[in-house]
Protein backbone atom coordinates (compact mmCIF):
# COMPACT_ATOMS: atom_id res chain seq x y z
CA UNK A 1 -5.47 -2.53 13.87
CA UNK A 2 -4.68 -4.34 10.73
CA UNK A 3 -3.36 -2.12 8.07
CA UNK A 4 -5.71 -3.25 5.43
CA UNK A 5 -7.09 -0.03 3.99
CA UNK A 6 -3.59 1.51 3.39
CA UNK A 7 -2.41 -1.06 1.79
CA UNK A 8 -5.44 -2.02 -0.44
CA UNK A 9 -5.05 1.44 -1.97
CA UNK A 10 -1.51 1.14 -2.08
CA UNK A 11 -1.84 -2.08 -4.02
CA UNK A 12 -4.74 -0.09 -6.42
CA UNK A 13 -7.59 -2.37 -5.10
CA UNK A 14 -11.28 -1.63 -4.24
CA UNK A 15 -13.54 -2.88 -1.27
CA UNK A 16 -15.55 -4.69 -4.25
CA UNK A 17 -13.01 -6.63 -5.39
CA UNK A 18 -11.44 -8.24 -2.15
CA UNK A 19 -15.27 -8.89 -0.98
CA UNK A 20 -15.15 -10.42 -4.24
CA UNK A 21 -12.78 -12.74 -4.12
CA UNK A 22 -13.41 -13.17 -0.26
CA UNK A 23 -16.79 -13.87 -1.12
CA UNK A 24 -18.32 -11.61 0.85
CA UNK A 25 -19.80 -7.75 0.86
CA UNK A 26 -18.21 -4.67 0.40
CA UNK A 27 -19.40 -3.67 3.82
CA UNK A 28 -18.19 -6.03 5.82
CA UNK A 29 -14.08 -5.22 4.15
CA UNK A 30 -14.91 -1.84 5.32
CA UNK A 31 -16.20 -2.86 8.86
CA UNK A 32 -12.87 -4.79 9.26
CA UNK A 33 -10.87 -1.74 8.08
CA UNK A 34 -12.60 0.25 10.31
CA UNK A 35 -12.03 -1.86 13.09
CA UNK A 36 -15.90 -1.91 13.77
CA UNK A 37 -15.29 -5.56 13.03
CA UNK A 38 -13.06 -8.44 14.59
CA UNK A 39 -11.17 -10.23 11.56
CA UNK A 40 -10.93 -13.80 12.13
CA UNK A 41 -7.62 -15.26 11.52
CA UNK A 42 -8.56 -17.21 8.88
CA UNK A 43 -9.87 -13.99 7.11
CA UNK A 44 -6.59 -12.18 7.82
CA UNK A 45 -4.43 -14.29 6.51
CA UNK A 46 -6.99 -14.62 2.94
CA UNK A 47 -6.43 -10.89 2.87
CA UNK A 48 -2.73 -10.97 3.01
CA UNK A 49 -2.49 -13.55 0.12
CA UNK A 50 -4.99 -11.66 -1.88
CA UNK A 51 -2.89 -8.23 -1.13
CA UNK A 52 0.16 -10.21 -1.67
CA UNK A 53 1.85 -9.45 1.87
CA UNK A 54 2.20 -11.58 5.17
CA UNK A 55 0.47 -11.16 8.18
CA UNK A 56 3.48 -9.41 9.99
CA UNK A 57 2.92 -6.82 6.96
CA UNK A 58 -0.76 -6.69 7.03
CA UNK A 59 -0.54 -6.26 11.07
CA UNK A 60 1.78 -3.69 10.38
CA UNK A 61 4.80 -5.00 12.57
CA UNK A 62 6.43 -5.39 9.63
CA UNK A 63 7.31 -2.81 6.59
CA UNK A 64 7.66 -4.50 3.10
C-alpha cells in the first residue's frame, strides 16, 4: 500500500488540499489511502510530485 497518508501529514498537508490540486474530492485521497481504492499510475506519480518524493518513496521501498 502506498504510503500516502504518512507522509501527507509528515509533509503538514490535508486531504483538501491534494484533492485540490489533483482536482478531485477529498474522499476519493482518503479511499486511495485507505486502500479501498486502486491508484492509477498516473495518479501516483501526481501525488509524489505534489508531496515532493518519488514513487520508490511514496511506495515505501524507499526511505527519504
Amino acid at each position: 500500500m502506498l504510503r500516502i497518508k504518512e507522509i501527507r501529514k509528515e509533509k503538514g498537508f490535508t486531504l483538501a488540499q491534494i484533492a485540490e490540486a489533483l482536482k478531485t474530492t477529498s474522499a476519493t485521497i482518503s479511499r486511495y489511502e485507505n486502500g479501498t481504492r486502486k491508484v492509477p499510475i498516473t495518479t501516483a506519480c501526481k501525488i509524489a510530485d505534489f508531496l515532493g518524493v518519488t514513487l520508490d518513496e511514496l511506495a515505501g521501498t524507499v526511505k527519504n
